[in-house]
N, C-alpha and C. Protein backbone atom coordinates (compact mmCIF):
# COMPACT_ATOMS: atom_id res chain seq x y z
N UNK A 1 -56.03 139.42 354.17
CA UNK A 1 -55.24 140.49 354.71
C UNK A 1 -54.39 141.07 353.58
N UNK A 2 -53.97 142.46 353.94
CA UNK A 2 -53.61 143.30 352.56
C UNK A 2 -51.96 142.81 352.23
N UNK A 3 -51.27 142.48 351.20
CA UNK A 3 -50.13 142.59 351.03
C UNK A 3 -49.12 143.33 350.74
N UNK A 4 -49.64 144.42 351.18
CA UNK A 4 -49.11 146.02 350.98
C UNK A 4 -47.92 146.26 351.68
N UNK A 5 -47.51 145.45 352.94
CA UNK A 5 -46.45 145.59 353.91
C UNK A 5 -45.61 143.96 353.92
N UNK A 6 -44.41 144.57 353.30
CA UNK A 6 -43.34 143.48 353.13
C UNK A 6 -42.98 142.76 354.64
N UNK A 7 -43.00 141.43 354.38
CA UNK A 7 -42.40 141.09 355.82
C UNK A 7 -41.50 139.97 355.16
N UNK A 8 -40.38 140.82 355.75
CA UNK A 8 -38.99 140.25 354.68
C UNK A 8 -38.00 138.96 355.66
N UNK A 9 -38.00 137.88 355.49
CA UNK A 9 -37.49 137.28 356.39
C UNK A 9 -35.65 137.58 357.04
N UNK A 10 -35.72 137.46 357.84
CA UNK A 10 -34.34 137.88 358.79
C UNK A 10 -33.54 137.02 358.04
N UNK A 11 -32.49 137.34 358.07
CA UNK A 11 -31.08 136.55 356.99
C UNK A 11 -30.70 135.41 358.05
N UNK A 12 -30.09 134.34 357.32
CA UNK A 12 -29.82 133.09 357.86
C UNK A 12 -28.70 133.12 358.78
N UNK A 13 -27.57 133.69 357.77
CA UNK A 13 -26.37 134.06 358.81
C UNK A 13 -25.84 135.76 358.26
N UNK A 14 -25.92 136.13 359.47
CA UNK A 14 -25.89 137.62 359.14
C UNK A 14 -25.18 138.26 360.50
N UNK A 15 -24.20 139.40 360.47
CA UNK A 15 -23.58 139.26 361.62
C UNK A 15 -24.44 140.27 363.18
N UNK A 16 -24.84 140.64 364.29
CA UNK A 16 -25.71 140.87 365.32
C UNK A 16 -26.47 142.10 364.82
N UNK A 17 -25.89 142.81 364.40
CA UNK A 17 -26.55 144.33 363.82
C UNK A 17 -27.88 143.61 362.97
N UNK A 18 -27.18 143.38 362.51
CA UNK A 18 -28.06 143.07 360.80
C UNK A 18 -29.13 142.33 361.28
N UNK A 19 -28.93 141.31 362.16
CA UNK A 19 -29.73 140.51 362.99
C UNK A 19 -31.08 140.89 363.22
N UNK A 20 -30.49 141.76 364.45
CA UNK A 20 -31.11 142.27 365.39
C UNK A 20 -31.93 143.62 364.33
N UNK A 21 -31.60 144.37 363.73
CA UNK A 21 -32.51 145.38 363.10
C UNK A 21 -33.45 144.26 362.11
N UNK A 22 -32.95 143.79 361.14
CA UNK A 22 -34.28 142.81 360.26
C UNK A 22 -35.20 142.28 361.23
N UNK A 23 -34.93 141.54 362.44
CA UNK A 23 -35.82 140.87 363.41
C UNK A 23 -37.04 141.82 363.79
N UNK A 24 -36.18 143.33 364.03
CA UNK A 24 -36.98 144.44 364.51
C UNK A 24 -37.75 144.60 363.65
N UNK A 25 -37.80 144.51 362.21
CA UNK A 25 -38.11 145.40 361.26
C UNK A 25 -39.46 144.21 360.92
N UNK A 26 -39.28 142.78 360.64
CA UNK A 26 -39.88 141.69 360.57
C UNK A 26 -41.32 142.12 362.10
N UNK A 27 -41.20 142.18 362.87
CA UNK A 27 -42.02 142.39 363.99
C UNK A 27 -42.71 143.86 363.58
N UNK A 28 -42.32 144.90 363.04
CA UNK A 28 -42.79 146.22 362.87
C UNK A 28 -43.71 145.50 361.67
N UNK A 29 -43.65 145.29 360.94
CA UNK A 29 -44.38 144.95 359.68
C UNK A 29 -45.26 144.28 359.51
N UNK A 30 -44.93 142.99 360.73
CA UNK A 30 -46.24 142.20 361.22
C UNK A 30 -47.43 143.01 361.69
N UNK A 31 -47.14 144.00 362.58
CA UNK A 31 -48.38 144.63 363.74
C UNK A 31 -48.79 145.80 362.40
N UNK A 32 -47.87 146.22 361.06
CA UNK A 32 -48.55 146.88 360.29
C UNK A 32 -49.10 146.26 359.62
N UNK A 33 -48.99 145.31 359.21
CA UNK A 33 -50.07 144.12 358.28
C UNK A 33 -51.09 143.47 359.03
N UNK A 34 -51.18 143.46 360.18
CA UNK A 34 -52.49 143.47 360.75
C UNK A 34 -53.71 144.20 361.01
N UNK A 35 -52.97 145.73 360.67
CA UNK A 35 -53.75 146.48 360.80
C UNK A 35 -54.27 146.89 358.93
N UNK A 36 -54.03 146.50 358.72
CA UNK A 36 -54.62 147.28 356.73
C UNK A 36 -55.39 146.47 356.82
N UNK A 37 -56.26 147.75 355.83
CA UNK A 37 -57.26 147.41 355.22
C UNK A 37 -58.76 147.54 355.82
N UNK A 38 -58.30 147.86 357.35
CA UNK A 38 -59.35 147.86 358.44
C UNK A 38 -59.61 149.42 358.38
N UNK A 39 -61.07 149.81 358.58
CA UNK A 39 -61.91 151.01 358.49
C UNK A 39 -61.38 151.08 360.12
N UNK A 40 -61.85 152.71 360.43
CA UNK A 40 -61.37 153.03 361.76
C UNK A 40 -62.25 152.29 362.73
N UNK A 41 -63.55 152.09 362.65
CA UNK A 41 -64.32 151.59 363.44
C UNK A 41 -63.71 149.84 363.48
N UNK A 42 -63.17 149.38 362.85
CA UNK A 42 -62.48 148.00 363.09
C UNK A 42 -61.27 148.01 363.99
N UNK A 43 -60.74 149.29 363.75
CA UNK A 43 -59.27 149.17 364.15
C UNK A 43 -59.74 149.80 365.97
N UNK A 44 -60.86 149.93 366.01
CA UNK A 44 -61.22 150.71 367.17
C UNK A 44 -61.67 148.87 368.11
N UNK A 45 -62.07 148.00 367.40
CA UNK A 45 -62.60 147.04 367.95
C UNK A 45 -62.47 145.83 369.28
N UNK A 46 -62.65 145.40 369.95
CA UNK A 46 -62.17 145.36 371.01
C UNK A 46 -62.30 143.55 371.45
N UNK A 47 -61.16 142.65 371.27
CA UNK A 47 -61.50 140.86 371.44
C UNK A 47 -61.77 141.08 372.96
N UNK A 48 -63.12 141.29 373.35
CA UNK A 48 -63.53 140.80 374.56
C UNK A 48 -62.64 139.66 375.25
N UNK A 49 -62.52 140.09 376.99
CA UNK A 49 -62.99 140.81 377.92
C UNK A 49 -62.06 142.03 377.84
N UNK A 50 -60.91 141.73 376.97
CA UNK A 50 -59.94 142.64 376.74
C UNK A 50 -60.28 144.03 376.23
N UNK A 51 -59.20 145.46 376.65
CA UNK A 51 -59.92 146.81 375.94
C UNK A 51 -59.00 146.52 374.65
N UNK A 52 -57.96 145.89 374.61
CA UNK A 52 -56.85 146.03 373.40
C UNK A 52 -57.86 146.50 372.10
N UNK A 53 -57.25 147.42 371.15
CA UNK A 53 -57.75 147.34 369.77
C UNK A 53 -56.56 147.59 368.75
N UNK A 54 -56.80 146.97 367.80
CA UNK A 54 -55.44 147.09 366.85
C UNK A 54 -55.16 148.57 366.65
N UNK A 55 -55.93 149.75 366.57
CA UNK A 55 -55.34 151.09 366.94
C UNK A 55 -54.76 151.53 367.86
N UNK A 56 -55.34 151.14 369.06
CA UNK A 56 -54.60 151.32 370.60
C UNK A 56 -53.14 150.66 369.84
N UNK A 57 -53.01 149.29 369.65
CA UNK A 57 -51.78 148.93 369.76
C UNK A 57 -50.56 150.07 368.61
N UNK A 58 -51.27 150.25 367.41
CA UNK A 58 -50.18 150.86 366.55
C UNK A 58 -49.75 152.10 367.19
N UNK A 59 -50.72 152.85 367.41
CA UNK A 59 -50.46 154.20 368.61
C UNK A 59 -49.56 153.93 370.18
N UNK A 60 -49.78 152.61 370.58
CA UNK A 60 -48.57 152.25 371.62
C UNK A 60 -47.70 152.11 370.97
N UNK A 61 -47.15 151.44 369.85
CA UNK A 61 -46.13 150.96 369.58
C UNK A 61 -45.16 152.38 369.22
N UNK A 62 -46.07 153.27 368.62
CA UNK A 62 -45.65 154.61 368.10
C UNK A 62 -45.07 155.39 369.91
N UNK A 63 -45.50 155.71 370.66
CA UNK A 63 -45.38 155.85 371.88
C UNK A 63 -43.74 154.95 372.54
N UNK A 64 -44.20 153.86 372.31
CA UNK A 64 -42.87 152.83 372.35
C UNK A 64 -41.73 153.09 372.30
N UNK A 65 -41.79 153.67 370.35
CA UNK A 65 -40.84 153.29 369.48
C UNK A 65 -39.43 154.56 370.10
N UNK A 66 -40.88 155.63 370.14
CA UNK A 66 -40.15 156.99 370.67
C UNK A 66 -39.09 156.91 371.80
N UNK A 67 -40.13 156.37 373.06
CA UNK A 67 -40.13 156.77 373.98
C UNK A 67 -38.27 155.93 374.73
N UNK A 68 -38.19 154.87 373.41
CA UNK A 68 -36.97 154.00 373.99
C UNK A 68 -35.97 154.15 373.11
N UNK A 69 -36.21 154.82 371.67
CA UNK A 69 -34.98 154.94 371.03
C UNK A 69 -34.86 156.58 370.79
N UNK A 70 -35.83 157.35 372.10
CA UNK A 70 -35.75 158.85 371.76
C UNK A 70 -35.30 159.55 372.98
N UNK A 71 -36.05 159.26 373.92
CA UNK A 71 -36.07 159.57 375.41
C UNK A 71 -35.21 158.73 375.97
N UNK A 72 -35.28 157.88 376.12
CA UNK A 72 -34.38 156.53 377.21
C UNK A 72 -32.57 156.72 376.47
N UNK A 73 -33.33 156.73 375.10
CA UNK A 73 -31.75 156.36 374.46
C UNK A 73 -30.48 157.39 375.06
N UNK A 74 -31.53 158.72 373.85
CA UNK A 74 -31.11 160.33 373.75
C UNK A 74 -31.18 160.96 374.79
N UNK A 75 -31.89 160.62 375.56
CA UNK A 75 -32.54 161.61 376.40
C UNK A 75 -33.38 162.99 375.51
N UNK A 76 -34.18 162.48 374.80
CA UNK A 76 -34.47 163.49 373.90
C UNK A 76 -36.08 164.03 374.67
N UNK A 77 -36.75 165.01 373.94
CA UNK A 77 -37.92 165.40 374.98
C UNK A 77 -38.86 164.52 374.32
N UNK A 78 -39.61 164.01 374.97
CA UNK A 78 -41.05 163.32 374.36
C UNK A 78 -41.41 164.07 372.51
N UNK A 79 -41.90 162.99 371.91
CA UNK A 79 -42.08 164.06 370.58
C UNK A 79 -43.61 163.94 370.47
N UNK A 80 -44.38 164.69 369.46
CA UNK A 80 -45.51 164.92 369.85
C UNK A 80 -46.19 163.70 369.06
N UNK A 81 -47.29 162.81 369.54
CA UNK A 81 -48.54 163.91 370.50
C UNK A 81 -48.22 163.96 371.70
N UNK A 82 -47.13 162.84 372.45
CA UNK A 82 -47.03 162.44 373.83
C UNK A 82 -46.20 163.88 374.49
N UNK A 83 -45.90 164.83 374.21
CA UNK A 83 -45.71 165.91 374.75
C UNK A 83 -46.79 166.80 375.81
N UNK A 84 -46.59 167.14 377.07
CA UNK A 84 -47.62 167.61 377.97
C UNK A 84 -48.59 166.87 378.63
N UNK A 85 -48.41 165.19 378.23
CA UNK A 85 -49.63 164.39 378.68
C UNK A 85 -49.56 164.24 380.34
N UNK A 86 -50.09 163.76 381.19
CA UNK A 86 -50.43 163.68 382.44
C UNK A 86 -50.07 162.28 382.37
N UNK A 87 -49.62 161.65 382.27
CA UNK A 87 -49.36 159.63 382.33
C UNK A 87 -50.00 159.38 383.53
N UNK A 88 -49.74 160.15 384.41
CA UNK A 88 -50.62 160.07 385.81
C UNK A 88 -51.80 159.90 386.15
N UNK A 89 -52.25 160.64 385.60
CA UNK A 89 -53.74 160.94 385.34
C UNK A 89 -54.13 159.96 384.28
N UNK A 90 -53.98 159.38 383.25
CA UNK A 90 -54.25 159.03 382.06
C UNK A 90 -53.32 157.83 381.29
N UNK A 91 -53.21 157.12 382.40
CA UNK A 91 -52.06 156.06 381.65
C UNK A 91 -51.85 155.56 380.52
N UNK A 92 -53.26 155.12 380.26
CA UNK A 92 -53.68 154.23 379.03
C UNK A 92 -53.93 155.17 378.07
N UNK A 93 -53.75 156.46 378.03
CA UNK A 93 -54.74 157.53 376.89
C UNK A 93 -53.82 157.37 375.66
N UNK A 94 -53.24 156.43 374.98
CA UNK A 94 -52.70 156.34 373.88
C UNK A 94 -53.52 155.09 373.20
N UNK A 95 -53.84 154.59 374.14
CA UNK A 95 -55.09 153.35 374.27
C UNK A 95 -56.43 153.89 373.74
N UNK A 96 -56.52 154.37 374.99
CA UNK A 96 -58.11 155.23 374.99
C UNK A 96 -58.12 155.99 374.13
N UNK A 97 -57.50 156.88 373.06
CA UNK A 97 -57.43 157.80 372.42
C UNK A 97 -57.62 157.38 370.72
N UNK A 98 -56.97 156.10 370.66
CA UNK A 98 -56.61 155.56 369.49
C UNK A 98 -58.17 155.39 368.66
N UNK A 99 -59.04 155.53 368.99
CA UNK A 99 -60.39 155.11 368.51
C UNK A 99 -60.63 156.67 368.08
N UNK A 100 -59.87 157.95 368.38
CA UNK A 100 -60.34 158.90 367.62
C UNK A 100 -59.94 159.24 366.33
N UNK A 101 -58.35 158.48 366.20
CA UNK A 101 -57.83 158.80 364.89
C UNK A 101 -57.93 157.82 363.95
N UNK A 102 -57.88 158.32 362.51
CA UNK A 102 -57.96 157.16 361.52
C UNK A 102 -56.88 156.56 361.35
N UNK A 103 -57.39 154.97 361.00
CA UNK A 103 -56.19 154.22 359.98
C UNK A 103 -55.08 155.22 359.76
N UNK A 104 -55.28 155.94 358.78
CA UNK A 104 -54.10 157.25 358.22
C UNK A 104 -53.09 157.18 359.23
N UNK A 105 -53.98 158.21 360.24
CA UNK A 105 -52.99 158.82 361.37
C UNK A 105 -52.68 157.99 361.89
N UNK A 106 -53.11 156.69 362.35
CA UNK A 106 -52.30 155.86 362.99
C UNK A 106 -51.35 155.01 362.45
N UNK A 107 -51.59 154.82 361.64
CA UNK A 107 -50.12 154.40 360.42
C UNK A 107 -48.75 155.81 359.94
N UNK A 108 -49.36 156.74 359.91
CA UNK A 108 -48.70 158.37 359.92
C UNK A 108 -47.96 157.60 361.00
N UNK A 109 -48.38 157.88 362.29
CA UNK A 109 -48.02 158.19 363.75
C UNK A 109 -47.05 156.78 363.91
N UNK A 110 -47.17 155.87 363.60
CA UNK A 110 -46.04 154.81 363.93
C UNK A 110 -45.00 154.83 363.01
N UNK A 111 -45.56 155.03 361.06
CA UNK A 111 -44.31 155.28 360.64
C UNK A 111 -43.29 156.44 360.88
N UNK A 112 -43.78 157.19 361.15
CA UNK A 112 -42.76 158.29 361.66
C UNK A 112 -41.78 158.17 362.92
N UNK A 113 -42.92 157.49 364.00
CA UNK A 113 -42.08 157.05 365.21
C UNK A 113 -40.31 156.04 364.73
N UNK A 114 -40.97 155.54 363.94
CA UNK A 114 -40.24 154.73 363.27
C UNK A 114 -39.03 154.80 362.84
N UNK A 115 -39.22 155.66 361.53
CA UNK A 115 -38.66 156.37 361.03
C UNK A 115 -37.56 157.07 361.88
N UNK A 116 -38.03 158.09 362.92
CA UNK A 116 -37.03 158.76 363.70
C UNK A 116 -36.24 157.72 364.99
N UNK A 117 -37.13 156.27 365.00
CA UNK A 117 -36.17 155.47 366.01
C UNK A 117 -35.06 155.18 364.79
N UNK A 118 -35.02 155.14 363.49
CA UNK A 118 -34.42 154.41 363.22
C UNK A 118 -32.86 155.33 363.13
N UNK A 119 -33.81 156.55 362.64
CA UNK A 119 -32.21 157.43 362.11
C UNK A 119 -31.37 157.74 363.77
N UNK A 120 -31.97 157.71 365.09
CA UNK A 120 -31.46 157.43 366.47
C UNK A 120 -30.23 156.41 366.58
N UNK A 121 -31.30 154.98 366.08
CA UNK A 121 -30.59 153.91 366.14
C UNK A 121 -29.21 153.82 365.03
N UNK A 122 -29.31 154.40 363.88
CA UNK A 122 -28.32 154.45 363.40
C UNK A 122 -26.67 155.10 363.96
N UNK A 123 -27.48 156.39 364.45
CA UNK A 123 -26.46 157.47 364.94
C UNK A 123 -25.79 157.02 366.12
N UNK A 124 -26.57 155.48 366.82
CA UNK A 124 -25.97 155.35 368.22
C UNK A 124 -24.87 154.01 367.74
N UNK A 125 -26.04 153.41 366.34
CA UNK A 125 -24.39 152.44 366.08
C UNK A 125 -23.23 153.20 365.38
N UNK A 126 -22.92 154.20 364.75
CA UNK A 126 -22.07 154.96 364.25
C UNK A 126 -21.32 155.45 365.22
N UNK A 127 -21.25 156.10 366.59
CA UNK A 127 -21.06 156.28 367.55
C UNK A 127 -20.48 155.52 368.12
N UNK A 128 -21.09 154.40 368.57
CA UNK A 128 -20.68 153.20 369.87
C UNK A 128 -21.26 152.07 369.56
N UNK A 129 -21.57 151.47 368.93
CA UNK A 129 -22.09 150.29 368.12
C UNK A 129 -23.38 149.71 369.38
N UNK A 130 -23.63 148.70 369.22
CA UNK A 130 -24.72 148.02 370.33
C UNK A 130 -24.47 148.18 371.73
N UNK A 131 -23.13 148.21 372.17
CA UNK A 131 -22.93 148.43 373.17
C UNK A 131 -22.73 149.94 374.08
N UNK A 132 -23.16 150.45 373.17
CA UNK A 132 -23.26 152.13 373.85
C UNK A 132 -24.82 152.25 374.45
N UNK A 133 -24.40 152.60 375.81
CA UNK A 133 -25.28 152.75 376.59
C UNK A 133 -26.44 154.27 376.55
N UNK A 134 -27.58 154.26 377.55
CA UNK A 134 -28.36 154.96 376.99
C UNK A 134 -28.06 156.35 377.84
N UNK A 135 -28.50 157.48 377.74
CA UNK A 135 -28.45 158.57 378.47
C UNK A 135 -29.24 158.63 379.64
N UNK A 136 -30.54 158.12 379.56
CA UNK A 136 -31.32 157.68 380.81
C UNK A 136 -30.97 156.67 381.44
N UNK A 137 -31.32 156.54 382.99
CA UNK A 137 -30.79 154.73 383.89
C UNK A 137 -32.26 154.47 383.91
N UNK A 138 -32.35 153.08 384.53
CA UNK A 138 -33.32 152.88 384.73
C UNK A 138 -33.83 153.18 385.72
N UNK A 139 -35.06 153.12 385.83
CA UNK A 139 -36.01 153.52 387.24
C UNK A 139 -35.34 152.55 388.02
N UNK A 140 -35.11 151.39 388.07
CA UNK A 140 -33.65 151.20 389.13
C UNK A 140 -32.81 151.63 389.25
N UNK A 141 -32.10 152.20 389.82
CA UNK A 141 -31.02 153.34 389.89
C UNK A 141 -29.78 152.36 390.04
N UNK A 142 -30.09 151.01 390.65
CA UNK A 142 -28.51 149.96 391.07
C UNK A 142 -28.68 149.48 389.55
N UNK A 143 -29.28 149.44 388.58
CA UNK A 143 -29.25 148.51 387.58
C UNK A 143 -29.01 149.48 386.20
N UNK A 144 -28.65 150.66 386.52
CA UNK A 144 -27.47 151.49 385.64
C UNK A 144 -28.40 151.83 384.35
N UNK A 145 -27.61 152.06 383.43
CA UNK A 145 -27.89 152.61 381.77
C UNK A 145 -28.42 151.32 381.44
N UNK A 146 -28.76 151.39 380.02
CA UNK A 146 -29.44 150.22 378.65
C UNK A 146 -28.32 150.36 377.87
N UNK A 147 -27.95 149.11 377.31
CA UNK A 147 -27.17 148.75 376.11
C UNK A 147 -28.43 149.08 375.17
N UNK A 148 -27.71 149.58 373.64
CA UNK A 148 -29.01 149.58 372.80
C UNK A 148 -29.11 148.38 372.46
N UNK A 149 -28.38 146.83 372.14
CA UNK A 149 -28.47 145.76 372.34
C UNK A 149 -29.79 145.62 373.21
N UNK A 150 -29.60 145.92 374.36
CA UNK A 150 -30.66 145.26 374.90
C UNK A 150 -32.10 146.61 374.60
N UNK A 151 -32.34 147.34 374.16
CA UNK A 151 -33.21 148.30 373.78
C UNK A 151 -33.46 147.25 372.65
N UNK A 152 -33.15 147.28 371.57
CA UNK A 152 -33.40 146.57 370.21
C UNK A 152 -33.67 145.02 370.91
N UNK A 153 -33.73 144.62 371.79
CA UNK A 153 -33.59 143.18 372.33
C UNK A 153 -35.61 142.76 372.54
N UNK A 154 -35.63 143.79 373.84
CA UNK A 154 -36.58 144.73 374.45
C UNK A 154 -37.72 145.26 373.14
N UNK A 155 -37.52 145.42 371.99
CA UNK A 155 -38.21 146.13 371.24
C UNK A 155 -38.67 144.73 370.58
N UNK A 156 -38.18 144.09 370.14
CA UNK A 156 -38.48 142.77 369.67
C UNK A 156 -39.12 142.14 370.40
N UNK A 157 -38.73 141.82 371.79
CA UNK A 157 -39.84 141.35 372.94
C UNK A 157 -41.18 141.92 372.85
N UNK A 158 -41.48 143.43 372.71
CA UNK A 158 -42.29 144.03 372.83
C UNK A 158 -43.23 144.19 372.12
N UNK A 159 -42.81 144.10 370.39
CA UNK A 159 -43.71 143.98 369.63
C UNK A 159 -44.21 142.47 369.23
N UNK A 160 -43.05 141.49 369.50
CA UNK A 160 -43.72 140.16 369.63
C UNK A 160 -44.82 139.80 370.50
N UNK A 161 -44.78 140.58 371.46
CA UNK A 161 -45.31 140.38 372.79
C UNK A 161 -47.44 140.74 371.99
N UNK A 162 -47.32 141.75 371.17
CA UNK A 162 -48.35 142.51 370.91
C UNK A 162 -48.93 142.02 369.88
N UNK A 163 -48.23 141.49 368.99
CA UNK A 163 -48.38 140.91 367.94
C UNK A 163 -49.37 139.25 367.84
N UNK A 164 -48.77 139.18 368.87
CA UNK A 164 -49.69 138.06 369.47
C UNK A 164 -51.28 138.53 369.94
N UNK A 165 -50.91 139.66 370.37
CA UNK A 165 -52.00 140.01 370.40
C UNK A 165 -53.39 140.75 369.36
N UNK A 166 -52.15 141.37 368.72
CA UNK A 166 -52.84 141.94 367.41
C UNK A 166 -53.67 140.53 366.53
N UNK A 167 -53.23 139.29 366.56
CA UNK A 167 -53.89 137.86 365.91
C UNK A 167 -54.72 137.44 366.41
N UNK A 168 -54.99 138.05 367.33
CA UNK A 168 -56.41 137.40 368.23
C UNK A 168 -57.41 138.40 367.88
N UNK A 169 -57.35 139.89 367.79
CA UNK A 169 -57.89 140.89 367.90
C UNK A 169 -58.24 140.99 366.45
N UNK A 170 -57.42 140.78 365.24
CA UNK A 170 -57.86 140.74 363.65
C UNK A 170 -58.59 139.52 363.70
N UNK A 171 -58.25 138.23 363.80
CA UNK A 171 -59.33 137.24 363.81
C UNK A 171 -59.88 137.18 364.23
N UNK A 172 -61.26 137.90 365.03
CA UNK A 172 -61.91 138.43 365.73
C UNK A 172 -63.07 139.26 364.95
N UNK A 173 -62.34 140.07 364.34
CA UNK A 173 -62.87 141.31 363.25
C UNK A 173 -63.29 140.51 362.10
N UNK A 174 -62.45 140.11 361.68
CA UNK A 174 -62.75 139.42 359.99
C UNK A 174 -62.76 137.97 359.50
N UNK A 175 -61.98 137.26 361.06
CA UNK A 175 -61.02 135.69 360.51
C UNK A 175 -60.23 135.95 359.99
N UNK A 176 -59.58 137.04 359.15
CA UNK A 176 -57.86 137.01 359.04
C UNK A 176 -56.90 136.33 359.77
N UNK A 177 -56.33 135.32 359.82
CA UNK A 177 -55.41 134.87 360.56
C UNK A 177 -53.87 134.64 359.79
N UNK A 178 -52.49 134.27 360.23
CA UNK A 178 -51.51 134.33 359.91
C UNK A 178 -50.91 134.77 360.32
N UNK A 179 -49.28 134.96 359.36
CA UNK A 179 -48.18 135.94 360.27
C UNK A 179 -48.81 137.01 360.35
């Protein structure tokens, strides 16, 4: 597997910010180092019985990254490609779709997501630190706003969650295994 993407270990004692973003950043780097080095037709590939493919996932995560430190946070409008989509119609089409774009674009498409969660996340700790809540509630309406604490909490869950999955799906493709 390529060593092109630093995965920098989280500091020993470091105070919750610092924490919590390296942890984030440690998990972002993993699901990008799983994916290098792989031709599109790999990244399109699929660990039976499962549809997962390590493109689907970088293109969710990109979808993700947005959708909770852009929309949920900001209340900002969807940014593109996810602008105009039907979710209704097409739940999975960030899934299903991911097998048309290359490596490139799908590394493009998450670092940028990225990128713009991060300069979000900055502006909301400058603002109101972890505990400033989000502009959207949740689809529970009794269970109120998001701490970005728990957004950054949630984001770590999420890409751990995938990441696990992304190790089944590369060792699969090549036997690459590891962090």
């Amino acid at each position: 597997m390529s060593e092109a993407t630093d995965r920098i270990h989280p500091p020993l004692a470091a105070g919750e910010v610092e924490s919590l973003l390296a942890f984030l950043d440690r998990q972002r780097n993993t699901l990008r180092r799983k994916a290098e080095g792989l031709s599109q037709a790999q990244q399109a590939t699929r660990h039976e019985p499962s549809t997962l493919t390590l493109g689907g996932l970088l293109k969710h995560m990109a979808l993700v990254e947005d959708w909770w430190f852009s929309v949920v946070l900001l209340d900002n409008p969807d940014a593109e490609p996810w602008q105009g989509l039907d979710w209704d119609a097409d739940p999975d089409w960030e899934f299903r779709t991911a097998a048309d774009d290359s490596p490139d674009e799908l590394r493009r498409l998450l670092d940028e997501a990225i990128a713009a969660a991060d300069r979000n996340i900055r502006q909301v700790l400058h603002e109101g630190g972890l505990d400033a809540l989000s502009v959207r509630e949740s689809h529970h309406a009794e269970e109120g706003r998001f701490s970005l604490r728990w957004i950054l909490l949630h984001m770590i869950e999420e890409y751990a969650r995938h990441n696990g999955h992304a190790d089944l799906i590369r060792e699969s493709i090549d036997g690459s295994t590891g962090e």
